[in-house]
PDB file of N, CA and C in Angstrom:
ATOM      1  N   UNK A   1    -119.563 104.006 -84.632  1.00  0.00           N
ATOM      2  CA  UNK A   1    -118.368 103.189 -84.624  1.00  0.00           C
ATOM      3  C   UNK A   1    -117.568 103.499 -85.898  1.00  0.00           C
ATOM      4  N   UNK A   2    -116.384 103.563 -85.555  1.00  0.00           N
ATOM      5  CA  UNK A   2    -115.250 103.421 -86.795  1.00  0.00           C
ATOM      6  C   UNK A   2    -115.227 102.480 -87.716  1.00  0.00           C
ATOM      7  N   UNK A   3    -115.347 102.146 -88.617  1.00  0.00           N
ATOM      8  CA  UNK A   3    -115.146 101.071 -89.300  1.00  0.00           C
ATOM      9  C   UNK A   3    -114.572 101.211 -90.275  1.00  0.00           C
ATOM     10  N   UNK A   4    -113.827 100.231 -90.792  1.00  0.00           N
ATOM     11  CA  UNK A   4    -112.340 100.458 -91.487  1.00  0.00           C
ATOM     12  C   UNK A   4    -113.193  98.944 -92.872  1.00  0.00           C
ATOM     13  N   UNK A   5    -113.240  99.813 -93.789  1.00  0.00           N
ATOM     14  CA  UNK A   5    -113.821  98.932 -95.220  1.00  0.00           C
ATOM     15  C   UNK A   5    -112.003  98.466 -96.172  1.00  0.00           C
ATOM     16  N   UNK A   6    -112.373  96.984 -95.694  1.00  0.00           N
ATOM     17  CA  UNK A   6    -111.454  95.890 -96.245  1.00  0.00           C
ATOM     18  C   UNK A   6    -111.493  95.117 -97.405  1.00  0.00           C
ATOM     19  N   UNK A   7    -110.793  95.559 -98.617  1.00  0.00           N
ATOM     20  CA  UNK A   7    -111.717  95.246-100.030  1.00  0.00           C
ATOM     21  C   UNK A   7    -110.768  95.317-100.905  1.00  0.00           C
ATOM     22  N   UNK A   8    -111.452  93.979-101.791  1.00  0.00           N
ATOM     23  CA  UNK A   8    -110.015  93.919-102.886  1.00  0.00           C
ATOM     24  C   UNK A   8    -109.972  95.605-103.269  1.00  0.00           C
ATOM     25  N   UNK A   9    -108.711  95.676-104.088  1.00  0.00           N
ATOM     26  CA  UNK A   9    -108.303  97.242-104.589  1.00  0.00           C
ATOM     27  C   UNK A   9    -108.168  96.809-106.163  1.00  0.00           C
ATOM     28  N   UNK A  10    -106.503  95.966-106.635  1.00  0.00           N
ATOM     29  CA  UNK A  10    -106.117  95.842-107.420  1.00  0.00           C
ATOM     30  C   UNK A  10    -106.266  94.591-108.222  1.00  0.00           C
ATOM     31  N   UNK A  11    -107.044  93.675-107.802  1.00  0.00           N
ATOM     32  CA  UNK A  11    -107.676  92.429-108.764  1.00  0.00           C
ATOM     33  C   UNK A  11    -108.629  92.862-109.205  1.00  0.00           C
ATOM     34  N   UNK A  12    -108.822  92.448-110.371  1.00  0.00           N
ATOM     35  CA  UNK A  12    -110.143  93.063-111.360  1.00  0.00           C
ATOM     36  C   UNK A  12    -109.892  94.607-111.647  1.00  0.00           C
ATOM     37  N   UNK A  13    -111.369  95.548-111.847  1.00  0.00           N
ATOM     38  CA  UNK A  13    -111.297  96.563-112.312  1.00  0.00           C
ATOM     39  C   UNK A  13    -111.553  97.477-111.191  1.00  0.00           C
ATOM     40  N   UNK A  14    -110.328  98.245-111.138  1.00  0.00           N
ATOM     41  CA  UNK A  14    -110.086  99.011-109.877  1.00  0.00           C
ATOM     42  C   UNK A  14    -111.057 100.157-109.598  1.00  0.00           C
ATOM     43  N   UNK A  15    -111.910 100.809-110.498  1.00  0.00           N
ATOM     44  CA  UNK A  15    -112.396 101.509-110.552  1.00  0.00           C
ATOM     45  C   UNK A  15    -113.993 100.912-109.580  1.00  0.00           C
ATOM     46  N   UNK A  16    -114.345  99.683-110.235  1.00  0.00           N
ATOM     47  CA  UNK A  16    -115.441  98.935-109.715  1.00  0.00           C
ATOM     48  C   UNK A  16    -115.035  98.658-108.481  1.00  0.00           C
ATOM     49  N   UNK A  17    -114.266  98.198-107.945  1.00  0.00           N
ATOM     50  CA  UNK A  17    -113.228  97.980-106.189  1.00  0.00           C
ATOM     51  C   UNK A  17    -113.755  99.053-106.065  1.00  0.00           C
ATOM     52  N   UNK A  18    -113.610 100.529-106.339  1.00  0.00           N
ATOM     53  CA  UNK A  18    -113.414 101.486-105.151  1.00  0.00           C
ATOM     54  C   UNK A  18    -114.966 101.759-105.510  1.00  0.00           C
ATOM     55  N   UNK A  19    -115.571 101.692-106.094  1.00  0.00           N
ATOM     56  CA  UNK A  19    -117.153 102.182-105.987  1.00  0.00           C
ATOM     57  C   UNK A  19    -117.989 101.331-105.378  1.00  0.00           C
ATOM     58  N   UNK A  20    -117.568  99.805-105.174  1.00  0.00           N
ATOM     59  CA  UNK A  20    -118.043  99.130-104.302  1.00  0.00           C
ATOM     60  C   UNK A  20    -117.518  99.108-102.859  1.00  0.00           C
ATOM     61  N   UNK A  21    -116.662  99.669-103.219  1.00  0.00           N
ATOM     62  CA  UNK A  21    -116.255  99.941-101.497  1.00  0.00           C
ATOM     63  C   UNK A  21    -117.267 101.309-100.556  1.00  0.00           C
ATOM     64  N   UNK A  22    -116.901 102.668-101.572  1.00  0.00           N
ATOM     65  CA  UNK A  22    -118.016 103.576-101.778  1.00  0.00           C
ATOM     66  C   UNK A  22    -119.190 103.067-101.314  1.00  0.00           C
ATOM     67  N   UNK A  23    -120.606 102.559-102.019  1.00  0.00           N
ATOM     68  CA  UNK A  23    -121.043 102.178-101.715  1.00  0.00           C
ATOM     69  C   UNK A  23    -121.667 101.203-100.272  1.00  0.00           C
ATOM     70  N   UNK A  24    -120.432 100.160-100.076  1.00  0.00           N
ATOM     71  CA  UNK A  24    -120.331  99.994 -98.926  1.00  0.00           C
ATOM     72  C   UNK A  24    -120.582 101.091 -97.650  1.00  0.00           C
ATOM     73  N   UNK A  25    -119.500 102.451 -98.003  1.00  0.00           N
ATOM     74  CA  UNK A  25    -119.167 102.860 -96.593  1.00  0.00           C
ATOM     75  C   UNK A  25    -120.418 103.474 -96.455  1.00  0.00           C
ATOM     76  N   UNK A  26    -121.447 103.668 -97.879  1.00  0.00           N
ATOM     77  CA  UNK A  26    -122.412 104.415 -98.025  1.00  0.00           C
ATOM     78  C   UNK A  26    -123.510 103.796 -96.864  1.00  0.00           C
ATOM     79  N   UNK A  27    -123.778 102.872 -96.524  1.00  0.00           N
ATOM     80  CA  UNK A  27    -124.171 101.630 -96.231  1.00  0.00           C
ATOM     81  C   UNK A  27    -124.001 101.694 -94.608  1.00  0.00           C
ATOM     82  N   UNK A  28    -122.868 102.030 -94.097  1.00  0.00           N
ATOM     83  CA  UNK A  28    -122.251 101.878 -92.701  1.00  0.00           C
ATOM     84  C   UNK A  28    -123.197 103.367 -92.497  1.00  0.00           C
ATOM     85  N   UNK A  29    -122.719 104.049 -93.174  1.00  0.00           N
ATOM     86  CA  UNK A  29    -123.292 105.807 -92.989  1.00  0.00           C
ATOM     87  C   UNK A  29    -124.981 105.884 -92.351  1.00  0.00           C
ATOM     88  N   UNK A  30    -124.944 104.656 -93.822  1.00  0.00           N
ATOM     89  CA  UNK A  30    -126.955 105.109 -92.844  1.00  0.00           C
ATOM     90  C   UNK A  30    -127.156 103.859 -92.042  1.00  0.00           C
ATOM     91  N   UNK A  31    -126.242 103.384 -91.678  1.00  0.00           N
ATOM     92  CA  UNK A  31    -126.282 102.488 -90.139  1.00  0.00           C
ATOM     93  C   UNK A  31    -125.992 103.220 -89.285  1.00  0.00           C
ATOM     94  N   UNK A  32    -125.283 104.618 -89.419  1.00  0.00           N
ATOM     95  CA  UNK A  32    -125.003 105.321 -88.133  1.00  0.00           C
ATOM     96  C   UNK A  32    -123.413 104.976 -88.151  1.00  0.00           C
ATOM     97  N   UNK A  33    -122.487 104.823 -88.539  1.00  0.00           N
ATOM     98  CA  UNK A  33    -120.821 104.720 -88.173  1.00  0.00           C
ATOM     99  C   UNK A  33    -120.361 105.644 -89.264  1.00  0.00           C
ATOM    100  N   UNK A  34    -119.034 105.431 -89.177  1.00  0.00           N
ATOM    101  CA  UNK A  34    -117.982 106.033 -89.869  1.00  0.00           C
ATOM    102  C   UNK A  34    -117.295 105.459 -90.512  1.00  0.00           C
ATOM    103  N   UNK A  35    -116.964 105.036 -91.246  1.00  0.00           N
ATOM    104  CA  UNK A  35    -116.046 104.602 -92.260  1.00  0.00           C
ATOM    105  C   UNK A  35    -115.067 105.040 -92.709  1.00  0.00           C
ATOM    106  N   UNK A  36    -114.300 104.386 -92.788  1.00  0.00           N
ATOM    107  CA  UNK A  36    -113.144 104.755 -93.915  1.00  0.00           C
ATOM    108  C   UNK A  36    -112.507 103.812 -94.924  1.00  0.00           C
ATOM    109  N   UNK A  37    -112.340 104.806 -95.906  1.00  0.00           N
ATOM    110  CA  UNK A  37    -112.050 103.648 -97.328  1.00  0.00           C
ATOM    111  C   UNK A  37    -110.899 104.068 -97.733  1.00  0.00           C
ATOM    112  N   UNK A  38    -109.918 103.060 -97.883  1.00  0.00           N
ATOM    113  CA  UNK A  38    -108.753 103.325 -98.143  1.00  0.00           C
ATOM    114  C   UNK A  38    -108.793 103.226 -99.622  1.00  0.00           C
ATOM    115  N   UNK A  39    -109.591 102.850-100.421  1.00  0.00           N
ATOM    116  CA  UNK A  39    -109.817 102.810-101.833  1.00  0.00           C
ATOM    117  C   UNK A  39    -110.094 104.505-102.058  1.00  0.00           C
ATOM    118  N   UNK A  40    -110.649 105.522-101.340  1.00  0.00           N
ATOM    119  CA  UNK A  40    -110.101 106.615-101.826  1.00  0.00           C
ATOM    120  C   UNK A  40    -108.755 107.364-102.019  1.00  0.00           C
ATOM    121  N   UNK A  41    -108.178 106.630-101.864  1.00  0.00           N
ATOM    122  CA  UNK A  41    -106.248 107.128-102.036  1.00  0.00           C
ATOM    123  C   UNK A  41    -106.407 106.887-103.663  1.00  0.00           C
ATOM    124  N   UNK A  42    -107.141 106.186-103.817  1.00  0.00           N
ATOM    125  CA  UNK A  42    -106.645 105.810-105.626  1.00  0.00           C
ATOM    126  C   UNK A  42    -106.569 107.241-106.347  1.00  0.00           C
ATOM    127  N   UNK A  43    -107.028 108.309-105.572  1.00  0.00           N
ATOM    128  CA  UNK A  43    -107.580 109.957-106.749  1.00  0.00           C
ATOM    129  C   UNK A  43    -106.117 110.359-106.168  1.00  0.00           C
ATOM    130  N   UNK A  44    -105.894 110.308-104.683  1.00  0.00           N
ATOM    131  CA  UNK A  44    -104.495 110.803-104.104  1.00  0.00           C
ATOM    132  C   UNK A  44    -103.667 110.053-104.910  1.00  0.00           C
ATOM    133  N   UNK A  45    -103.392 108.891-105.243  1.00  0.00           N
ATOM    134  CA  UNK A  45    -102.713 108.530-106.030  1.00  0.00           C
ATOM    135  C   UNK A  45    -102.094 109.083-107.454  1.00  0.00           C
ATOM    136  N   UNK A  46    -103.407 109.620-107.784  1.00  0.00           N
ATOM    137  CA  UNK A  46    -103.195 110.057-109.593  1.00  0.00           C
ATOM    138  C   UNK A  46    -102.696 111.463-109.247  1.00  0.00           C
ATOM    139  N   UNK A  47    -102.358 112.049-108.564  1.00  0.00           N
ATOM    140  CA  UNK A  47    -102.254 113.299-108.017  1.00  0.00           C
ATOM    141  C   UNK A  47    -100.709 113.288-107.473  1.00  0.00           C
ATOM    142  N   UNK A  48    -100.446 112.346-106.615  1.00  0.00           N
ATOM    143  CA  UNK A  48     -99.239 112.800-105.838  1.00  0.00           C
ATOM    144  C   UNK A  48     -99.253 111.128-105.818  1.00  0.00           C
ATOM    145  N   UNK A  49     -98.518 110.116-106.631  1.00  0.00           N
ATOM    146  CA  UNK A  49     -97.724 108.717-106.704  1.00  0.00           C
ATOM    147  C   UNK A  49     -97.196 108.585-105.354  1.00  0.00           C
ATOM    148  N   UNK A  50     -97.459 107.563-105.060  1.00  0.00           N
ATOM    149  CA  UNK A  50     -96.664 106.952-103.780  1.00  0.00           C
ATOM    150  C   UNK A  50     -96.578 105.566-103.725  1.00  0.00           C
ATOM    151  N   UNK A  51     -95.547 104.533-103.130  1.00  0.00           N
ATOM    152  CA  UNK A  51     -95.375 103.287-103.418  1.00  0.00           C
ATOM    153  C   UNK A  51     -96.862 102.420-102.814  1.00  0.00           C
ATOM    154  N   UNK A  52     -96.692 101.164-103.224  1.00  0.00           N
ATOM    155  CA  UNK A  52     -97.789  99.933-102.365  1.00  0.00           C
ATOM    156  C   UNK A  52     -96.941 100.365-101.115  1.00  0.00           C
ATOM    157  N   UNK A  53     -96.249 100.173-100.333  1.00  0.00           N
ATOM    158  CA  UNK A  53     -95.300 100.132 -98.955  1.00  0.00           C
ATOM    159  C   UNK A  53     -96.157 101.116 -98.685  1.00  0.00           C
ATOM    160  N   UNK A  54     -96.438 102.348 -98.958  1.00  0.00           N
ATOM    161  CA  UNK A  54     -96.827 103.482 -97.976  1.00  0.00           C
ATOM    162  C   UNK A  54     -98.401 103.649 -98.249  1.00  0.00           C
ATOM    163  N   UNK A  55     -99.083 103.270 -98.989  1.00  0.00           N
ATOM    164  CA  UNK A  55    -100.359 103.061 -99.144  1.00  0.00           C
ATOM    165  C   UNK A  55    -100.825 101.838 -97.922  1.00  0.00           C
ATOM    166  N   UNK A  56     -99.694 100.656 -97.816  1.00  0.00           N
ATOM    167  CA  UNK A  56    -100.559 100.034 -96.938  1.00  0.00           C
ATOM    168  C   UNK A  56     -99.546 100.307 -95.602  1.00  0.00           C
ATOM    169  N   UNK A  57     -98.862 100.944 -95.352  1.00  0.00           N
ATOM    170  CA  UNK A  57     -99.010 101.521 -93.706  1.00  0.00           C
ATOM    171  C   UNK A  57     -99.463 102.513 -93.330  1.00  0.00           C
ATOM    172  N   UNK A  58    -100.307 103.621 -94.606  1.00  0.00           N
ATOM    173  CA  UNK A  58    -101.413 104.558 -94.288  1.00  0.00           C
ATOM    174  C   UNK A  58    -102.410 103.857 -93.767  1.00  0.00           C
ATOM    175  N   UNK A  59    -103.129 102.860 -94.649  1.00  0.00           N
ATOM    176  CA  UNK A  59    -104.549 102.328 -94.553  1.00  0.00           C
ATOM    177  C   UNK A  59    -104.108 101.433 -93.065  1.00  0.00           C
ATOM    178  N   UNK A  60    -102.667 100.926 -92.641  1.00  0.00           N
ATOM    179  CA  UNK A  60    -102.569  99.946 -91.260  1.00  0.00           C
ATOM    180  C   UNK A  60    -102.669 101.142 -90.454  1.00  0.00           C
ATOM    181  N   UNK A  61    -102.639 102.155 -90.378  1.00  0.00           N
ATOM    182  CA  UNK A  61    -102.687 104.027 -89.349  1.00  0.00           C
ATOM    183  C   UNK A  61    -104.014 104.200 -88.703  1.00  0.00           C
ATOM    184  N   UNK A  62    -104.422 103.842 -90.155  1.00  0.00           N
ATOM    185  CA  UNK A  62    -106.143 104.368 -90.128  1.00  0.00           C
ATOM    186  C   UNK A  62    -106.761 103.092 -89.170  1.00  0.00           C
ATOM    187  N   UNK A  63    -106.517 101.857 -89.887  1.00  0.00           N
ATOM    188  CA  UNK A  63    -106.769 100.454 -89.077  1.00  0.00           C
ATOM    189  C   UNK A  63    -106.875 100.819 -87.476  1.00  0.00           C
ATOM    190  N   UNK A  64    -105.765 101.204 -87.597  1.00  0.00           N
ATOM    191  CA  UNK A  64    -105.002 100.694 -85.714  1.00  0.00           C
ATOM    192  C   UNK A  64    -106.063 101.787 -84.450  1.00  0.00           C
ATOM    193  N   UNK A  65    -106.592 102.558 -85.380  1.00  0.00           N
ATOM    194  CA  UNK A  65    -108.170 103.561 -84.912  1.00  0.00           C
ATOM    195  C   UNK A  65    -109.166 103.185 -84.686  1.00  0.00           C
ATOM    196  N   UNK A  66    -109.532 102.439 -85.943  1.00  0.00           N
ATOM    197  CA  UNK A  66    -111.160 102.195 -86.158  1.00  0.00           C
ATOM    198  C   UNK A  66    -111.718 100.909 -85.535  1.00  0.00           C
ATOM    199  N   UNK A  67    -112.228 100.586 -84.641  1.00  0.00           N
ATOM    200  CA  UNK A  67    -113.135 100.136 -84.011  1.00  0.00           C
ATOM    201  C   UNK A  67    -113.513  98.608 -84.826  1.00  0.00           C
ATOM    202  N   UNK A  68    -113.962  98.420 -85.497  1.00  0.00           N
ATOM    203  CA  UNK A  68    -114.189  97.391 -86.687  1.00  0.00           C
ATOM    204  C   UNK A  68    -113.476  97.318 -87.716  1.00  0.00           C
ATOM    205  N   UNK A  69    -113.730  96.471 -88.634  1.00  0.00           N
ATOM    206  CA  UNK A  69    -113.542  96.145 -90.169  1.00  0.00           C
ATOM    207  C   UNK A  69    -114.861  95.382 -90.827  1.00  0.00           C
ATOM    208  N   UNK A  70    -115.106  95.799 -91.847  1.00  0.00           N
ATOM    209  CA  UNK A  70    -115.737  95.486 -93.139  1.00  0.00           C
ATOM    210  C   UNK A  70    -115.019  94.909 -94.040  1.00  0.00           C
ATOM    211  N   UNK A  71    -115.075  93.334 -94.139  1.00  0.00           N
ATOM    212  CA  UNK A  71    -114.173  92.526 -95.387  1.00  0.00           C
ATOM    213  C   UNK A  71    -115.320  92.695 -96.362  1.00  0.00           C
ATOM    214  N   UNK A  72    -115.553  93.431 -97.315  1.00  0.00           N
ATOM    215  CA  UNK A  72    -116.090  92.959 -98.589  1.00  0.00           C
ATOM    216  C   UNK A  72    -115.736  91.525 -99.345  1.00  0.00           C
ATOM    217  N   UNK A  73    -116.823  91.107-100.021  1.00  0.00           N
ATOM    218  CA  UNK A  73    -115.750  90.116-100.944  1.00  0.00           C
ATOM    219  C   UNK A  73    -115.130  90.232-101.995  1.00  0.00           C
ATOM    220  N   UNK A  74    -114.704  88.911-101.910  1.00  0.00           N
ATOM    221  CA  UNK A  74    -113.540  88.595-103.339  1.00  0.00           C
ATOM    222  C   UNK A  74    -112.146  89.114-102.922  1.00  0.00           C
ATOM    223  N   UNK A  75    -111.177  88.440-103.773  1.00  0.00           N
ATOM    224  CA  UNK A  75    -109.389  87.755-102.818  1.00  0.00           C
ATOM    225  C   UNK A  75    -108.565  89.212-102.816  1.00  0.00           C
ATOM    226  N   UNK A  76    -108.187  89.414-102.195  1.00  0.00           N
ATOM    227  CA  UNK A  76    -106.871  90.862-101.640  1.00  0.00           C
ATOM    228  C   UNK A  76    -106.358  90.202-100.985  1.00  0.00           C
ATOM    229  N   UNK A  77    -104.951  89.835-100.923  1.00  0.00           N
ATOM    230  CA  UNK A  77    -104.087  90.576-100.323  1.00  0.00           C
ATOM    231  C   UNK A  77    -104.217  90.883 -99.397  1.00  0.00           C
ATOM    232  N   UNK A  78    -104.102  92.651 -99.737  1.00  0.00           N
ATOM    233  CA  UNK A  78    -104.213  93.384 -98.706  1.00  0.00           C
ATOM    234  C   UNK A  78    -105.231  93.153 -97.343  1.00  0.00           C
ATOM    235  N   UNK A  79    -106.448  92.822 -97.971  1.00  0.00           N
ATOM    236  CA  UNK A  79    -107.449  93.073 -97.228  1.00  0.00           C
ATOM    237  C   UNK A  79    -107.274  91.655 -96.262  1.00  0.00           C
ATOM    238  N   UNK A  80    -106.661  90.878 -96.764  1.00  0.00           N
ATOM    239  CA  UNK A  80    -106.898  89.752 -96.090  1.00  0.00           C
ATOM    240  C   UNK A  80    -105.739  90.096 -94.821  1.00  0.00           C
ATOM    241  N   UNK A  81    -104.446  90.686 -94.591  1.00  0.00           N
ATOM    242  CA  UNK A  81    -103.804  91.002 -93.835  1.00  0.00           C
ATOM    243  C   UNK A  81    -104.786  91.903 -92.922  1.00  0.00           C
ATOM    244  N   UNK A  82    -105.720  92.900 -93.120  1.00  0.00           N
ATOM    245  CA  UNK A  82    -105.892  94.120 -92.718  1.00  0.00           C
ATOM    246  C   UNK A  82    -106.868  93.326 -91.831  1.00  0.00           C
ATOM    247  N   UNK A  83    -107.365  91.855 -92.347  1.00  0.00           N
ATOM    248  CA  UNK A  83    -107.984  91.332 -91.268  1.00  0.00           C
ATOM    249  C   UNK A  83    -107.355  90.463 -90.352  1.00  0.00           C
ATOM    250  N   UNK A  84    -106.429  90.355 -90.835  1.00  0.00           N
ATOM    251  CA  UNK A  84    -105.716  89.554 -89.768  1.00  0.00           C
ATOM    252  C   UNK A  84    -105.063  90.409 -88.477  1.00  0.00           C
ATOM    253  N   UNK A  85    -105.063  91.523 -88.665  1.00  0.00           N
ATOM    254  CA  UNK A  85    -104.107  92.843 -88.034  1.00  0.00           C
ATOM    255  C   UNK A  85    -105.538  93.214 -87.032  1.00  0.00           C
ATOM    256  N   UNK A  86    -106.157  93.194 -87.804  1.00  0.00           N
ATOM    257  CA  UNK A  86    -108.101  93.734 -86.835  1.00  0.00           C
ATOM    258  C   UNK A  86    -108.038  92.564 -85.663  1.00  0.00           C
ATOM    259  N   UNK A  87    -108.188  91.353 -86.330  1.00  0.00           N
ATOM    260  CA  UNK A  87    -108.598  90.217 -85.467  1.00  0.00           C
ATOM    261  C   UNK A  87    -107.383  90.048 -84.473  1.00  0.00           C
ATOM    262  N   UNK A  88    -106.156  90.447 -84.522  1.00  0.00           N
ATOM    263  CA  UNK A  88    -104.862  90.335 -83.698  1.00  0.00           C
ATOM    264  C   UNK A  88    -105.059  91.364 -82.750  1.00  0.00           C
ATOM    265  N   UNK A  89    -105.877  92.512 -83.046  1.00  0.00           N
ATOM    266  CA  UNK A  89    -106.428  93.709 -81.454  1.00  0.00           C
ATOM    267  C   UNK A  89    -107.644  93.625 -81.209  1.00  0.00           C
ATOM    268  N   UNK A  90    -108.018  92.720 -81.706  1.00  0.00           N
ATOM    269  CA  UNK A  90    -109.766  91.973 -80.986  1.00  0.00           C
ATOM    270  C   UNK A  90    -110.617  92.727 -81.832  1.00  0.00           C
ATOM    271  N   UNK A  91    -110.845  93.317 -82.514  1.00  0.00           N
ATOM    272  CA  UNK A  91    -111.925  94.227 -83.575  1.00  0.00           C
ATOM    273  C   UNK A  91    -112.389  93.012 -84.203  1.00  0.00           C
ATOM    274  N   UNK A  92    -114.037  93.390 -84.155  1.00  0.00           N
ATOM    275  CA  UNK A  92    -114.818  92.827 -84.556  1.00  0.00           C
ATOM    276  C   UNK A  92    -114.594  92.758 -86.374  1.00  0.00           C
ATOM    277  N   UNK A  93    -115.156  91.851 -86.846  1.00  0.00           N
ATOM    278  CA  UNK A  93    -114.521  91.781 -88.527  1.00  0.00           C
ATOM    279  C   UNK A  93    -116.563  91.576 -88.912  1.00  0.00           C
ATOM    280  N   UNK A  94    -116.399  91.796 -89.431  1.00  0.00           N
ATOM    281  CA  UNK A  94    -117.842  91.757 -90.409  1.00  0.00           C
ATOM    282  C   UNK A  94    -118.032  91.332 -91.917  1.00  0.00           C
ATOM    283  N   UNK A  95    -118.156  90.230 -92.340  1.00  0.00           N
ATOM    284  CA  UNK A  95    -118.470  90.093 -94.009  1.00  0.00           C
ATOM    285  C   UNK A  95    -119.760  90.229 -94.407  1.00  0.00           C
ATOM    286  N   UNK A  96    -120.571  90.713 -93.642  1.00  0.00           N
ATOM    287  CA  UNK A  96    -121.708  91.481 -94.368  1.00  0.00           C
ATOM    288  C   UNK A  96    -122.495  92.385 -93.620  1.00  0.00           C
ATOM    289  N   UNK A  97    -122.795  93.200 -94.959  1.00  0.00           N
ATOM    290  CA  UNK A  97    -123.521  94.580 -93.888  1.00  0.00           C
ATOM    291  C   UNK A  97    -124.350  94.336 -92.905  1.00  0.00           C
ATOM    292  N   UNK A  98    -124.812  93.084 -93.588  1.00  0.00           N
ATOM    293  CA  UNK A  98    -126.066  92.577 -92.902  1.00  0.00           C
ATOM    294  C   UNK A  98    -125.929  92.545 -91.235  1.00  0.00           C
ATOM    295  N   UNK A  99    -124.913  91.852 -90.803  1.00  0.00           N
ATOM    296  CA  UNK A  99    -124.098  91.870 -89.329  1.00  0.00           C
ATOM    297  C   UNK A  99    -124.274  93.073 -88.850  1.00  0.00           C
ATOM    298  N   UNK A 100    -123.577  94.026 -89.267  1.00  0.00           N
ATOM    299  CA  UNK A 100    -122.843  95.201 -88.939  1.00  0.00           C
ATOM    300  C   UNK A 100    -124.373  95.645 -88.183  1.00  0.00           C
ATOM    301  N   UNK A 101    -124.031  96.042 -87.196  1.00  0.00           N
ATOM    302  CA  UNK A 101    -125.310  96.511 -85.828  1.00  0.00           C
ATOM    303  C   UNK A 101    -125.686  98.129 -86.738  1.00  0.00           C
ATOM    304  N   UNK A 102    -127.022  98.247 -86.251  1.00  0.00           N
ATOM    305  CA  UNK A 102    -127.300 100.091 -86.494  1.00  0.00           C
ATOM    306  C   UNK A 102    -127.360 100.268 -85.662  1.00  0.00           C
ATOM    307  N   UNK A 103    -126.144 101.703 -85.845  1.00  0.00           N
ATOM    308  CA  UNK A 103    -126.447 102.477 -84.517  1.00  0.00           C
ATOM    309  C   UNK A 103    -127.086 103.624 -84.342  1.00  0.00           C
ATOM    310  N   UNK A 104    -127.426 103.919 -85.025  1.00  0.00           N
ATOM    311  CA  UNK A 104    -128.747 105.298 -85.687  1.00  0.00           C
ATOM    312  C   UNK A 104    -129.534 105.612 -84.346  1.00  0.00           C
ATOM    313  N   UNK A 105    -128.997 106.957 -83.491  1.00  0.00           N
ATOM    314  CA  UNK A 105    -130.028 106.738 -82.288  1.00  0.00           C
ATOM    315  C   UNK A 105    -131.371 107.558 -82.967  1.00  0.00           C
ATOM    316  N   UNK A 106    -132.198 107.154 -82.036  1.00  0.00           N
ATOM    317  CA  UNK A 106    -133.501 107.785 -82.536  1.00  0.00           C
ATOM    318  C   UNK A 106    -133.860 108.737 -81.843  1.00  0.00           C
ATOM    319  N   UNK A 107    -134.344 110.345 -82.755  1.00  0.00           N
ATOM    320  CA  UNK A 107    -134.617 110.726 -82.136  1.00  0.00           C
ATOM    321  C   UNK A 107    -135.932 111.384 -81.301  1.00  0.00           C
ATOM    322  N   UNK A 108    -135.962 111.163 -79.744  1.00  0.00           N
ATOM    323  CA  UNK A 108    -136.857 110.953 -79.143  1.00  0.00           C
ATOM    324  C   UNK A 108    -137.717 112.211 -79.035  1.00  0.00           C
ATOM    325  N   UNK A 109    -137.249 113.173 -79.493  1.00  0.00           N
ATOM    326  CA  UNK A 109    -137.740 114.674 -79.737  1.00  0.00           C
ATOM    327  C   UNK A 109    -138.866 114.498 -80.343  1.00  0.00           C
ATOM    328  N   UNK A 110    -139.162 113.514 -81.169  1.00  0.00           N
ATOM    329  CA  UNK A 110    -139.313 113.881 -82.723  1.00  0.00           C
ATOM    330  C   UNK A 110    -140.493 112.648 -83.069  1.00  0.00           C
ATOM    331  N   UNK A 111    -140.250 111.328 -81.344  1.00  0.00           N
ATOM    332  CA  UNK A 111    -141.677 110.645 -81.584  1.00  0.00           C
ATOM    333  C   UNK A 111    -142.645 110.911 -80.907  1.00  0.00           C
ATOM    334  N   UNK A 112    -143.301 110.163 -81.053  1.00  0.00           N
ATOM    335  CA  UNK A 112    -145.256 110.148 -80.629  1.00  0.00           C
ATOM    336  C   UNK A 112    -145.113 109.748 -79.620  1.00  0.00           C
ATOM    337  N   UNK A 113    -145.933 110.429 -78.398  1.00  0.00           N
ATOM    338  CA  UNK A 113    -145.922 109.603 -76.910  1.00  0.00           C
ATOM    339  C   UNK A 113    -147.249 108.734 -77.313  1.00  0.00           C
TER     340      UNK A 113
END
């Protein structure tokens, strides 16, 4: 599954935001999904500047794809729209990994009859 990681960016220390987001998608990965973190734009950022306006109708692009959302905690903004935009096309929202289903198939090659 797609899942789209929803997480403060710019309250507190932005650097800690995007490594906990990191982390997070790290998290979905060995559940078996896909992720995407819009907290990696911050390196695109230092590279090639672009406004808040187009940062968050990239990350609403990516949204309008992915299958789920992952709200991390603590207050955004952003993130709090990005769930409101999920929950407005029926996508499941998740505030903890814990929820989030594994989908890791197993493979059957590889067990014991």
């Amino acid at each position: 599954m797609r899942i789209y990681v929803a997480a403060p960016y710019s309250q507190g220390d932005q650097m800690l935001n995007v490594r906990a987001a990191i982390e997070a998608a790290e998290a979905l990965m060995a559940k078996g999904h896909t992720p995407f973190v819009p907290h990696l734009s911050a390196l695109w950022q230092l590279v090639a500047p672009h406004s808040n306006d187009f940062w968050y109708r990239y990350g609403m692009e990516w949204l309008e794809v992915c299958n789920a959302v992952l709200r991390l905690p603590g207050p955004s903004v952003g993130a709090d729209a990005e769930v409101r935009v999920a929950e407005a096309q029926g996508k499941p929202v998740y505030y903890s990994l814990a929820n989030v289903p594994d989908m890791r198939v197993i493979d059957e090659s590889t067990t014991a009859d």
